[in-house]
PDB file of N, CA and C in Angstrom:
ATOM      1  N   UNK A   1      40.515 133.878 107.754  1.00  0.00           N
ATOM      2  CA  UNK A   1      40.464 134.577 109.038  1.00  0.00           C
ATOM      3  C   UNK A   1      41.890 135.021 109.389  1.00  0.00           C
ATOM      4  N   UNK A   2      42.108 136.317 109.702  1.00  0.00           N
ATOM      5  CA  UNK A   2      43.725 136.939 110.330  1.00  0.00           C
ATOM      6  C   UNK A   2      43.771 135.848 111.700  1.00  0.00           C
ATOM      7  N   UNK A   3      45.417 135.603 111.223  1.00  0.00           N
ATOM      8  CA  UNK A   3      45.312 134.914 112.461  1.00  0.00           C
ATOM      9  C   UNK A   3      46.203 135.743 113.671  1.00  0.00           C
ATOM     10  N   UNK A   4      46.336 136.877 113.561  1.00  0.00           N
ATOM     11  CA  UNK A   4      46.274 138.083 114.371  1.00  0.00           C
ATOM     12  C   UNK A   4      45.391 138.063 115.453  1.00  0.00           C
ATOM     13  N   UNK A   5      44.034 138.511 115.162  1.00  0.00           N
ATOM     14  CA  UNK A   5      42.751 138.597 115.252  1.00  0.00           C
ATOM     15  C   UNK A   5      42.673 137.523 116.153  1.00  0.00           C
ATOM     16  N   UNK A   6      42.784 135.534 115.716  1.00  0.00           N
ATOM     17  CA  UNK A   6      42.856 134.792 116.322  1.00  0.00           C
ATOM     18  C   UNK A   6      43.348 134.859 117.857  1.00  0.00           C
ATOM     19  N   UNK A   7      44.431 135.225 117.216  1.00  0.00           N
ATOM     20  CA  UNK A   7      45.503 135.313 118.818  1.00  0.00           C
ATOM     21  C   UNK A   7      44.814 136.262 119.583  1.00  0.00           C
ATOM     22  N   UNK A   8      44.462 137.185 119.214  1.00  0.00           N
ATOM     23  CA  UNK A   8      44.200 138.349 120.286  1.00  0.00           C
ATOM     24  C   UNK A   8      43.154 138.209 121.038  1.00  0.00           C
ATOM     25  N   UNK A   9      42.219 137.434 120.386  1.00  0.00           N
ATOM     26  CA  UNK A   9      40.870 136.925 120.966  1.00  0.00           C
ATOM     27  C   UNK A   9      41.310 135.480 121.744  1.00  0.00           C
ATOM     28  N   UNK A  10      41.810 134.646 121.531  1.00  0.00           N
ATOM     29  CA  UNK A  10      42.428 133.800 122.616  1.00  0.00           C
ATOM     30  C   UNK A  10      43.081 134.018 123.552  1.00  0.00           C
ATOM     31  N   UNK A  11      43.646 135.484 123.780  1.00  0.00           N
ATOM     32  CA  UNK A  11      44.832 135.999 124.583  1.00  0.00           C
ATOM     33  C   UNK A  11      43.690 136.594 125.661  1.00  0.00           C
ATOM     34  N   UNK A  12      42.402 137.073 124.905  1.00  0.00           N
ATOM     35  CA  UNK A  12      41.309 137.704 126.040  1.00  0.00           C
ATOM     36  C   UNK A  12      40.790 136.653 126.334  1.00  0.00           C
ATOM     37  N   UNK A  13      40.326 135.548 125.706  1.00  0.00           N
ATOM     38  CA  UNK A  13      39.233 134.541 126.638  1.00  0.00           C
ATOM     39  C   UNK A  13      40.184 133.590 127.742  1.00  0.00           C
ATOM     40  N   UNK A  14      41.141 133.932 127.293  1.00  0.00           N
ATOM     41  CA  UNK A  14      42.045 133.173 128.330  1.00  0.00           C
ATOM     42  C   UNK A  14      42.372 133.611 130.026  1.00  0.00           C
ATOM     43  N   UNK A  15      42.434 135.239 129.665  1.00  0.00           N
ATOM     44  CA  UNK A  15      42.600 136.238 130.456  1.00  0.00           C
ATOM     45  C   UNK A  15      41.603 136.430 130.750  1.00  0.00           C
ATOM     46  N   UNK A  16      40.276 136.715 130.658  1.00  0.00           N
ATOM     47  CA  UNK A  16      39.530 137.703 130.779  1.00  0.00           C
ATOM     48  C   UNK A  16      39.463 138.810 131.578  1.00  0.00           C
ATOM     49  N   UNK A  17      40.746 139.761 130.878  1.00  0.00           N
ATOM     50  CA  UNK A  17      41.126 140.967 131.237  1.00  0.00           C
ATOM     51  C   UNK A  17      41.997 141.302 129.963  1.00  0.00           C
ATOM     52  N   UNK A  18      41.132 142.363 129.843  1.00  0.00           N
ATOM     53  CA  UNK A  18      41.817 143.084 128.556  1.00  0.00           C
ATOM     54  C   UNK A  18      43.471 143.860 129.214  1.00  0.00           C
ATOM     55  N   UNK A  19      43.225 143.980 129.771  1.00  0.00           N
ATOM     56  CA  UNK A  19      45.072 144.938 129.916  1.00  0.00           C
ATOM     57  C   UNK A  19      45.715 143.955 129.958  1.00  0.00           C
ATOM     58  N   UNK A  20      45.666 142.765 131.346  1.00  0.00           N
ATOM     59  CA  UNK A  20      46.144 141.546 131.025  1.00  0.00           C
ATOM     60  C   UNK A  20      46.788 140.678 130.260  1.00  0.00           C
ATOM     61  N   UNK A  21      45.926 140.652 129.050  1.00  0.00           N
ATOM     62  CA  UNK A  21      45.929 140.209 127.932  1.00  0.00           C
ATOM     63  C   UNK A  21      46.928 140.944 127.221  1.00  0.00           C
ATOM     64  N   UNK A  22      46.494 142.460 127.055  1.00  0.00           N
ATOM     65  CA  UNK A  22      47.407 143.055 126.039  1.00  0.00           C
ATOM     66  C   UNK A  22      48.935 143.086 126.658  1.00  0.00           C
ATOM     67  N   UNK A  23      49.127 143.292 127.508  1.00  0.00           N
ATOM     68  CA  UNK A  23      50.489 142.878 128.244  1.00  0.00           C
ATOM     69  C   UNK A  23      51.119 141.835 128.114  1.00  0.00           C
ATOM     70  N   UNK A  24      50.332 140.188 127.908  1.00  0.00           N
ATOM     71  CA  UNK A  24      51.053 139.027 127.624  1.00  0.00           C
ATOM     72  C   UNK A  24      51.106 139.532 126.162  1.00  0.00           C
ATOM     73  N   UNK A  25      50.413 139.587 125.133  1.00  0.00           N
ATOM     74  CA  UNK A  25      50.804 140.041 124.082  1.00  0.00           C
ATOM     75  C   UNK A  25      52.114 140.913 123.298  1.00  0.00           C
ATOM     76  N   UNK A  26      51.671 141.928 124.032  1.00  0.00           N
ATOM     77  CA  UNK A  26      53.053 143.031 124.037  1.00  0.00           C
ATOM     78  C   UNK A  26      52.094 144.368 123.142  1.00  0.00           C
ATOM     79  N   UNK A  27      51.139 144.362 123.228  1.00  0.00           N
ATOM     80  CA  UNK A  27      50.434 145.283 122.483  1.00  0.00           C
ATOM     81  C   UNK A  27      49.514 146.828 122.985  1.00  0.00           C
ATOM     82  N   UNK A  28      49.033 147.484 122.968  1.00  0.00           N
ATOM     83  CA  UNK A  28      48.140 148.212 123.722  1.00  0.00           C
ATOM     84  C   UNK A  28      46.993 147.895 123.790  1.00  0.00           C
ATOM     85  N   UNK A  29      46.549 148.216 124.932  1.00  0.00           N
ATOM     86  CA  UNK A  29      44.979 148.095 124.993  1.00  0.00           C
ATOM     87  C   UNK A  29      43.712 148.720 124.303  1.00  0.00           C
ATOM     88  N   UNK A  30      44.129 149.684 123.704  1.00  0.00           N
ATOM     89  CA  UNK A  30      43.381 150.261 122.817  1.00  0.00           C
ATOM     90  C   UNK A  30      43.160 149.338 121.320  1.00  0.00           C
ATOM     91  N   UNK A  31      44.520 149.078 120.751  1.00  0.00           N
ATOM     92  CA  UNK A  31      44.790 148.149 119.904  1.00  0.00           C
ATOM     93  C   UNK A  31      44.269 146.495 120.482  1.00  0.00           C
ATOM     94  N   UNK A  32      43.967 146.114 121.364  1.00  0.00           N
ATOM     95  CA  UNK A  32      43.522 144.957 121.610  1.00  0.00           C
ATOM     96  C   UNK A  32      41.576 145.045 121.097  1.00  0.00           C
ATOM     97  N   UNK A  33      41.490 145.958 121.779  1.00  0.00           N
ATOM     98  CA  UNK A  33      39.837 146.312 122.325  1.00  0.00           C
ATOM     99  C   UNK A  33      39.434 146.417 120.412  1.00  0.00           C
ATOM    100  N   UNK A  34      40.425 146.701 120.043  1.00  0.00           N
ATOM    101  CA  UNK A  34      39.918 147.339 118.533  1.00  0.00           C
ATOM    102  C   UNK A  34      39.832 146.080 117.439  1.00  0.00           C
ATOM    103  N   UNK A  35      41.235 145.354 117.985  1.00  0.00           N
ATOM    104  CA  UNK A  35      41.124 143.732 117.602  1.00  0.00           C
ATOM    105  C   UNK A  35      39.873 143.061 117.726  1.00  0.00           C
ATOM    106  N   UNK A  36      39.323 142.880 118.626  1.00  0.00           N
ATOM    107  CA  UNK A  36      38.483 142.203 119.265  1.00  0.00           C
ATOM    108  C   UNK A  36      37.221 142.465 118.615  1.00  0.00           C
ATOM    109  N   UNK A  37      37.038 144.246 118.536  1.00  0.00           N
ATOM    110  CA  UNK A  37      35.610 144.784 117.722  1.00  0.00           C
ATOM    111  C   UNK A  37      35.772 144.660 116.228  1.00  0.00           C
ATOM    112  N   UNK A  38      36.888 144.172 115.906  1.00  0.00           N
ATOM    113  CA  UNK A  38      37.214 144.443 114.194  1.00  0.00           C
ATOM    114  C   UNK A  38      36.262 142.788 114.081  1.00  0.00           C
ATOM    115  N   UNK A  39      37.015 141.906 114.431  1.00  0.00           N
ATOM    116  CA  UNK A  39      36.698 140.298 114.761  1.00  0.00           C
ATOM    117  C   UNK A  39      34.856 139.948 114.936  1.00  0.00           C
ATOM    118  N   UNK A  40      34.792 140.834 116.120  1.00  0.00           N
ATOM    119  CA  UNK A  40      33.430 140.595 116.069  1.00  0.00           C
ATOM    120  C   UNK A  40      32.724 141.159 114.934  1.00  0.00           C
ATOM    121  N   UNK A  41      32.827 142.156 114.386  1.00  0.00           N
ATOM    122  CA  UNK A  41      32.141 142.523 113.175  1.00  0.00           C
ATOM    123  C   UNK A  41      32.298 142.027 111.962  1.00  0.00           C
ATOM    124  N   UNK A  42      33.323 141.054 111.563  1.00  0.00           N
ATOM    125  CA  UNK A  42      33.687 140.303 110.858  1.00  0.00           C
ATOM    126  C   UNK A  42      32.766 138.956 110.898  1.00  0.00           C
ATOM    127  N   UNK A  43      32.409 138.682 111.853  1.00  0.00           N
ATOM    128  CA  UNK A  43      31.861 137.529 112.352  1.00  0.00           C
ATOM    129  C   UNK A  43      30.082 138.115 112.428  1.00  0.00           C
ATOM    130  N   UNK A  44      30.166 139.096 112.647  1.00  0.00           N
ATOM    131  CA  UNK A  44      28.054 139.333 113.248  1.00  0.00           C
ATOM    132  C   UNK A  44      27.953 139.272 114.289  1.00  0.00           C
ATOM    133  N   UNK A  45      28.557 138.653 115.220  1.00  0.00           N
ATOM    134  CA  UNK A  45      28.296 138.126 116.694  1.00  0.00           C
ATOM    135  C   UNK A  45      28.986 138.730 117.438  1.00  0.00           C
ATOM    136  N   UNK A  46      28.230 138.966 119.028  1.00  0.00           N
ATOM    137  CA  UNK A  46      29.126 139.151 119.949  1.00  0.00           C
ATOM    138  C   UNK A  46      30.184 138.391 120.755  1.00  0.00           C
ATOM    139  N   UNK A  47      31.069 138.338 120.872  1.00  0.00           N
ATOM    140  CA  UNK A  47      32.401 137.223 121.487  1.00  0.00           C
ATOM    141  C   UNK A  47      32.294 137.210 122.890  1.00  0.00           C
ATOM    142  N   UNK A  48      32.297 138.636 123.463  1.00  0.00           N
ATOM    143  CA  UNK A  48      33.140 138.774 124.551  1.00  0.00           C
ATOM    144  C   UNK A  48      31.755 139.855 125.140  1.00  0.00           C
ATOM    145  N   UNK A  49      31.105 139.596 126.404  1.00  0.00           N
ATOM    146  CA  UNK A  49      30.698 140.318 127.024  1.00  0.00           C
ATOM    147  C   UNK A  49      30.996 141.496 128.015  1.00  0.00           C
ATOM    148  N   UNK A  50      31.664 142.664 127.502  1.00  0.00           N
ATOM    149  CA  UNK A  50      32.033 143.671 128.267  1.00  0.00           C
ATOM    150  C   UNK A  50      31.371 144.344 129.189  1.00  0.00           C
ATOM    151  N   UNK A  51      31.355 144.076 130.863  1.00  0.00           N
ATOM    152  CA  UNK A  51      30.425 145.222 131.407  1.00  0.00           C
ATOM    153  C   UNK A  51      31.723 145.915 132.223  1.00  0.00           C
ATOM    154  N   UNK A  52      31.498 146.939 133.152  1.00  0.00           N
ATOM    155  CA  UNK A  52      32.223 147.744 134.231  1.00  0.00           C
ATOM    156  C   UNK A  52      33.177 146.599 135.069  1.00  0.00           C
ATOM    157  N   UNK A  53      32.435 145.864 135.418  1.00  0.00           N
ATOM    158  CA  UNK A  53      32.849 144.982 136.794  1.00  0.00           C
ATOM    159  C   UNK A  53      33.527 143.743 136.410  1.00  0.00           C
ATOM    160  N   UNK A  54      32.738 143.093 135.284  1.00  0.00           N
ATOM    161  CA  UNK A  54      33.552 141.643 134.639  1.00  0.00           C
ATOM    162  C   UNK A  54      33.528 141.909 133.336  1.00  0.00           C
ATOM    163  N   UNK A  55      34.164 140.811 132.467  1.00  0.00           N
ATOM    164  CA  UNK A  55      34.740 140.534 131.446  1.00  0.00           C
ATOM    165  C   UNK A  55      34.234 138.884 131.260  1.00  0.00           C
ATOM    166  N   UNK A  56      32.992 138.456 130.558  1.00  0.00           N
ATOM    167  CA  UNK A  56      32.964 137.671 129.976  1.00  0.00           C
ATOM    168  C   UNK A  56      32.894 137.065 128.768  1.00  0.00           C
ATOM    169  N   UNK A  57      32.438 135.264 128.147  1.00  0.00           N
ATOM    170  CA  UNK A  57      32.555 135.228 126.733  1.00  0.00           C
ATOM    171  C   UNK A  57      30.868 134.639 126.684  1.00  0.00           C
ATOM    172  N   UNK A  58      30.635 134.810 125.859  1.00  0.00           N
ATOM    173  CA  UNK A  58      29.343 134.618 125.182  1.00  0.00           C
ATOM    174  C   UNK A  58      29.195 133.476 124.977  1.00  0.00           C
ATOM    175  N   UNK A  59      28.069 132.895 124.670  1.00  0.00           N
ATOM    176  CA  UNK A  59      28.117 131.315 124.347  1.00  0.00           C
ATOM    177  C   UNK A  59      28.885 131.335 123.084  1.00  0.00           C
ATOM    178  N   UNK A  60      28.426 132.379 121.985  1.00  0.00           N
ATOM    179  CA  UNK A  60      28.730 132.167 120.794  1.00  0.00           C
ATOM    180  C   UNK A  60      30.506 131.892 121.136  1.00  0.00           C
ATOM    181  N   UNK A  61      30.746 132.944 121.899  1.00  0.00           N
ATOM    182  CA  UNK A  61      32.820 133.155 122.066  1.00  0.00           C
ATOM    183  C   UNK A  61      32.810 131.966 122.548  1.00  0.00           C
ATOM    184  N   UNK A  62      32.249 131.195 123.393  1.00  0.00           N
ATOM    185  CA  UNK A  62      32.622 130.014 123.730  1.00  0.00           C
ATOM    186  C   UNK A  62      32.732 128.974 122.924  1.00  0.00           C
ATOM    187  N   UNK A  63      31.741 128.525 121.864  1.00  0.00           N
ATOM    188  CA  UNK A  63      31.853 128.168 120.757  1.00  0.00           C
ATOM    189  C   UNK A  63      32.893 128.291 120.451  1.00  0.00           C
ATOM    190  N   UNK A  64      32.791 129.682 119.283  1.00  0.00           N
ATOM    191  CA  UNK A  64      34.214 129.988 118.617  1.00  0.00           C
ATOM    192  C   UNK A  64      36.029 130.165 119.531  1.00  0.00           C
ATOM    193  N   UNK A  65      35.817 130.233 120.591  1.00  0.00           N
ATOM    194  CA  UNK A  65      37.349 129.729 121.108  1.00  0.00           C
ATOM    195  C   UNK A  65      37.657 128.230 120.688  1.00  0.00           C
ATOM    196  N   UNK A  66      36.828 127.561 120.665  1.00  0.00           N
ATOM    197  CA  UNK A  66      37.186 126.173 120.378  1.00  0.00           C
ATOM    198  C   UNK A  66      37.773 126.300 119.270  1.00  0.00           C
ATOM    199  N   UNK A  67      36.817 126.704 118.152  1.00  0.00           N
ATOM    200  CA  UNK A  67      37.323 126.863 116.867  1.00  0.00           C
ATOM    201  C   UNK A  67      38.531 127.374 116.480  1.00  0.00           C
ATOM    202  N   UNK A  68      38.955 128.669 117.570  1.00  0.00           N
ATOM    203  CA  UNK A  68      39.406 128.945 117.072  1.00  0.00           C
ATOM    204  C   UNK A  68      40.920 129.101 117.096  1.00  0.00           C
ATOM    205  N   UNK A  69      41.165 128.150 118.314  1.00  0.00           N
ATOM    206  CA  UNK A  69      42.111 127.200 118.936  1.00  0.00           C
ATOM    207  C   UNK A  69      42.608 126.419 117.819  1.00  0.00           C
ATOM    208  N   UNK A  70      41.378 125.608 116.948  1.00  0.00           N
ATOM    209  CA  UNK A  70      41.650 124.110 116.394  1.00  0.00           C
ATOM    210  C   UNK A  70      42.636 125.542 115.046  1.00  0.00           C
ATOM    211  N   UNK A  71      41.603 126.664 114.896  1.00  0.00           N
ATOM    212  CA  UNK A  71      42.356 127.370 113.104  1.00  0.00           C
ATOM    213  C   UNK A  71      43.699 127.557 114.032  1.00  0.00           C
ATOM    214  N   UNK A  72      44.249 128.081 114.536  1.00  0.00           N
ATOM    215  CA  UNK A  72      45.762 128.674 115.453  1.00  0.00           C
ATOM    216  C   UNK A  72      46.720 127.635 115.449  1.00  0.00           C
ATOM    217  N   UNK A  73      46.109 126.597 115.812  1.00  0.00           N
ATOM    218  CA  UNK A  73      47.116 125.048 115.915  1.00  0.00           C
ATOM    219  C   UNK A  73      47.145 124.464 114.486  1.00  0.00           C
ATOM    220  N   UNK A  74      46.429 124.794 113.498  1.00  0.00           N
ATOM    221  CA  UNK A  74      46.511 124.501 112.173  1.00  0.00           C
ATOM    222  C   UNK A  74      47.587 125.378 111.115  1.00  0.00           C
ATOM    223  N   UNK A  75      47.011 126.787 111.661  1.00  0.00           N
ATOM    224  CA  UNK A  75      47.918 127.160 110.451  1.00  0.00           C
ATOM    225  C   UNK A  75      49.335 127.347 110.999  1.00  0.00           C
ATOM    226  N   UNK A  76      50.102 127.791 109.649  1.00  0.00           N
ATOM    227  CA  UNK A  76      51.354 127.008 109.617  1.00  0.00           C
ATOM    228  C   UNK A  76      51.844 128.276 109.495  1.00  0.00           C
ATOM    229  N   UNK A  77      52.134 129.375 109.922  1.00  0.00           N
ATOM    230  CA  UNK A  77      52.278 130.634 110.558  1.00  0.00           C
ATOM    231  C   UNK A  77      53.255 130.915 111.722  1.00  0.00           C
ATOM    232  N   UNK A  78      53.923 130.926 112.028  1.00  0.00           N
ATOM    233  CA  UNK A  78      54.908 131.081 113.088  1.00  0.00           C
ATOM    234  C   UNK A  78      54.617 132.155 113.845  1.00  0.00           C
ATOM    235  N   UNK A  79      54.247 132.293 115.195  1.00  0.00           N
ATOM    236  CA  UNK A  79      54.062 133.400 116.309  1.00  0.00           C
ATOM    237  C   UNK A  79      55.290 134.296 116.234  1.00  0.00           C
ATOM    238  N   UNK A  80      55.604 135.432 115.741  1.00  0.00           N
ATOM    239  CA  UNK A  80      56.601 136.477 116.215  1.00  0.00           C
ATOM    240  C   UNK A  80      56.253 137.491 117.223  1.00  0.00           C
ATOM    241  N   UNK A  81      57.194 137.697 118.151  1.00  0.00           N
ATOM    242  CA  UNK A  81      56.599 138.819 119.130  1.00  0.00           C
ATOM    243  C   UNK A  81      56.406 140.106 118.152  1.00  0.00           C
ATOM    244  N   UNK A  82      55.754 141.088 118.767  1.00  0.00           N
ATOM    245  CA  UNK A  82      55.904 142.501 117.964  1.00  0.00           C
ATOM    246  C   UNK A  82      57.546 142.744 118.490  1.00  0.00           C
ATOM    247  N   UNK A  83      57.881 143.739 117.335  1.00  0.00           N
ATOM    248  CA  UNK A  83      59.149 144.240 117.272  1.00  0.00           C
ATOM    249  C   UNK A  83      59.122 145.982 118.368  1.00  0.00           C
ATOM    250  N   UNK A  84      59.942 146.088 118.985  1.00  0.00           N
ATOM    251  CA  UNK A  84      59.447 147.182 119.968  1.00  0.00           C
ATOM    252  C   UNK A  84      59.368 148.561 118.720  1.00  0.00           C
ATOM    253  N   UNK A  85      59.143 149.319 119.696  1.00  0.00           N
ATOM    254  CA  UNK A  85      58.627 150.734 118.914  1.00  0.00           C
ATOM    255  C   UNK A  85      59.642 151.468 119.210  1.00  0.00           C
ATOM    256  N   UNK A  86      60.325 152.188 118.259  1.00  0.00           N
ATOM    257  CA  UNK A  86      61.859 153.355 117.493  1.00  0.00           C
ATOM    258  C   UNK A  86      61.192 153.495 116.516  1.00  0.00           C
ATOM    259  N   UNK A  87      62.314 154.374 116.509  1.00  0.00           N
ATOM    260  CA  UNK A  87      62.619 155.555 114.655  1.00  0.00           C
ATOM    261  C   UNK A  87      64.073 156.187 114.879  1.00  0.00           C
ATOM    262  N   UNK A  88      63.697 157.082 114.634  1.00  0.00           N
ATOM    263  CA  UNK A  88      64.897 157.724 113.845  1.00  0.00           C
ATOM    264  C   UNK A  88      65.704 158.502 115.441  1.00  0.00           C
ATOM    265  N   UNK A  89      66.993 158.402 115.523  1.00  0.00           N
ATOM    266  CA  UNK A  89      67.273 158.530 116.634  1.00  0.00           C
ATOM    267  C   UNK A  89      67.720 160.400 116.021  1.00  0.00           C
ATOM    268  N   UNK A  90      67.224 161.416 117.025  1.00  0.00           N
ATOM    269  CA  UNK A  90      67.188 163.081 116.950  1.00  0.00           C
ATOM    270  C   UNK A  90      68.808 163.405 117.462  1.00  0.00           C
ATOM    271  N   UNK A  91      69.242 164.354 116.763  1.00  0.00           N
ATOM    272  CA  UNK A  91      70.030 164.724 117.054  1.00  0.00           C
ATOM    273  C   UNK A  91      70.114 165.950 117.968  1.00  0.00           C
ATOM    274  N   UNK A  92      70.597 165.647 119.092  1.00  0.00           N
ATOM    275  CA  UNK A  92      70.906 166.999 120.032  1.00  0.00           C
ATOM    276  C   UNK A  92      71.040 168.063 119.696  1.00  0.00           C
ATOM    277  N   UNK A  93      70.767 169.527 119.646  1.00  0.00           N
ATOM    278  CA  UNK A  93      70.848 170.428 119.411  1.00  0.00           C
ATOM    279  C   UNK A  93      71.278 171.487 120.881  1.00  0.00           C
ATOM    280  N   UNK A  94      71.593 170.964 121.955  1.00  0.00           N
ATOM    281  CA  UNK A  94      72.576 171.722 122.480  1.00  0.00           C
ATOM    282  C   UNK A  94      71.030 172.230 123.809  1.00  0.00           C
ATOM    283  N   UNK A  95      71.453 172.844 124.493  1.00  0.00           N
ATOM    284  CA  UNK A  95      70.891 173.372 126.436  1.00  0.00           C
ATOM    285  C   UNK A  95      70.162 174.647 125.684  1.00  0.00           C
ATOM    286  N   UNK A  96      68.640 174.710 125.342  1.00  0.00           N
ATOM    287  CA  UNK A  96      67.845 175.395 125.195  1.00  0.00           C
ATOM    288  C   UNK A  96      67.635 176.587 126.673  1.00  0.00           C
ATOM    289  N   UNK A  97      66.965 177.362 126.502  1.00  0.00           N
ATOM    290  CA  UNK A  97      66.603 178.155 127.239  1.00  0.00           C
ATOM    291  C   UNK A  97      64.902 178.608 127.508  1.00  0.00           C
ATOM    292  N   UNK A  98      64.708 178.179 128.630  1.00  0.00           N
ATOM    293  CA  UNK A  98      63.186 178.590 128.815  1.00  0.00           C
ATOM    294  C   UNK A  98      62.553 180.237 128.431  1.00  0.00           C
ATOM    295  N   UNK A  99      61.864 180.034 127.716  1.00  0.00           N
ATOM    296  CA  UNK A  99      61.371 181.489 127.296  1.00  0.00           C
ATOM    297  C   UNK A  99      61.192 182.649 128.326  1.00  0.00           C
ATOM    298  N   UNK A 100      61.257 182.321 129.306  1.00  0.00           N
ATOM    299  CA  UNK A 100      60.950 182.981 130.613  1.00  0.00           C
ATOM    300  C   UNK A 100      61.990 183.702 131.149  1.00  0.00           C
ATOM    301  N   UNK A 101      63.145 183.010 130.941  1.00  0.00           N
ATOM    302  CA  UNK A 101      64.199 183.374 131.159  1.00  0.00           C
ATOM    303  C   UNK A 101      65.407 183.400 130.371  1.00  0.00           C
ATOM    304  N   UNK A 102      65.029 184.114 128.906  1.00  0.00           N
ATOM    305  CA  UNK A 102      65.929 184.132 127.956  1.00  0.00           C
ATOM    306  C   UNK A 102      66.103 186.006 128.520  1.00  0.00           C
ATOM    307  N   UNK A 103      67.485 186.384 128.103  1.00  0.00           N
ATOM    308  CA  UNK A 103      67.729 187.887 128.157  1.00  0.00           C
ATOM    309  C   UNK A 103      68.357 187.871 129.241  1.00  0.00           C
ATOM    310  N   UNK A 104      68.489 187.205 130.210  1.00  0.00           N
ATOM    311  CA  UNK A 104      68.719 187.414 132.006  1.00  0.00           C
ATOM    312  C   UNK A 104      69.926 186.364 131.536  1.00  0.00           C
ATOM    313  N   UNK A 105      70.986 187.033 132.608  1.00  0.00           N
ATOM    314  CA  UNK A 105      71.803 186.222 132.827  1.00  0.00           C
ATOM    315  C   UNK A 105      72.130 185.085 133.248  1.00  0.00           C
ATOM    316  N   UNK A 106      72.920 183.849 132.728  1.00  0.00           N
ATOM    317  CA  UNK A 106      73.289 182.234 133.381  1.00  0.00           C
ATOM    318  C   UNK A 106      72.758 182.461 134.712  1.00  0.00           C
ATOM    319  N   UNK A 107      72.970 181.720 135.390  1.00  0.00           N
ATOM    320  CA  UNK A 107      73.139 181.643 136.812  1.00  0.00           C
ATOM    321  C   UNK A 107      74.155 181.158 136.861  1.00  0.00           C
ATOM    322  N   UNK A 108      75.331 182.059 137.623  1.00  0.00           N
ATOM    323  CA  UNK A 108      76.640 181.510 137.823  1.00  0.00           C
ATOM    324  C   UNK A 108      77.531 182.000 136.911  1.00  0.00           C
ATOM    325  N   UNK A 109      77.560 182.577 136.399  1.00  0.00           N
ATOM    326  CA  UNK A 109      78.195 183.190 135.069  1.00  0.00           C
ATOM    327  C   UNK A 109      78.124 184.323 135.393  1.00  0.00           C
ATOM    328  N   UNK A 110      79.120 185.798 134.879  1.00  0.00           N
ATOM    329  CA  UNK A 110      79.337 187.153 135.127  1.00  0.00           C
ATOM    330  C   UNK A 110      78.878 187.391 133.781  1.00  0.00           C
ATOM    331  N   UNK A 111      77.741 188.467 134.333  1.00  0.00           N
ATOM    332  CA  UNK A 111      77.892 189.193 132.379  1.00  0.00           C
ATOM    333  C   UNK A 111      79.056 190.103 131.814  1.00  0.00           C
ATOM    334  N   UNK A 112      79.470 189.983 130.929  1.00  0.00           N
ATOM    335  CA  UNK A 112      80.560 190.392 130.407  1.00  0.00           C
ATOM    336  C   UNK A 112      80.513 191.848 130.642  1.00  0.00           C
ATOM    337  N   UNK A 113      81.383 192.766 131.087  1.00  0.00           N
ATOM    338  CA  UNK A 113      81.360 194.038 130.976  1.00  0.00           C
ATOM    339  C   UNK A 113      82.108 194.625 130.127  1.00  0.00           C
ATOM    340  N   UNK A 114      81.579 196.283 129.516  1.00  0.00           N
ATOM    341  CA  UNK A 114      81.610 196.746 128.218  1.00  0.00           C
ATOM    342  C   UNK A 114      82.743 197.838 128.482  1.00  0.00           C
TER     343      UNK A 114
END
């Protein structure tokens, strides 16, 4: 079992609030919600009862939090936060001009006379 997966599903039954959750995490909510459906389909079962108004766990999730507490405290895996999100830092290319107003003079500037 990812113990990814683990965490992320303990981070919701704990919370039961997905943004919540993905916030103590450090992750998005899209990426949580996707965690969660990867897990359950891995498994057959439903975990986590999603409606509009609440956020609950299923008997089965209730079950398996136990479990899956005891796999998290077992393996021998070290928690790292995610590393934030960069790349490649762009190099400036200098005070563009809006298409709208290319041809027309600075503002503040004399046009050169001929």
């Amino acid at each position: 079992m990812d113990i990814t997966l683990l965490r992320h599903f303990i981070a919701v039954a704990e919370e039961l609030h997905f943004p919540r959750a993905a916030m103590n995490l450090k992750i998005s909510t899209p990426k949580l919600r996707s965690s969660i459906a990867k897990l359950e389909a891995n498994l057959g079962v439903v975990l986590i009862d999603r409606t509009t108004e609440t956020t609950r766990l299923t008997t089965a999730g209730t079950l398996f939090l136990t479990d899956a507490r005891a796999e998290l405290a077992a393996s021998d895996e070290p928690w790292k936060p995610p590393l934030p999100a960069g790349g490649k830092a762009k190099a400036a290319k200098g005070k563009g001009r809006a298409p709208e107003v290319k041809g027309q003079p600075r503002p503040g500037k004399r046009r050169q006379g001929r």
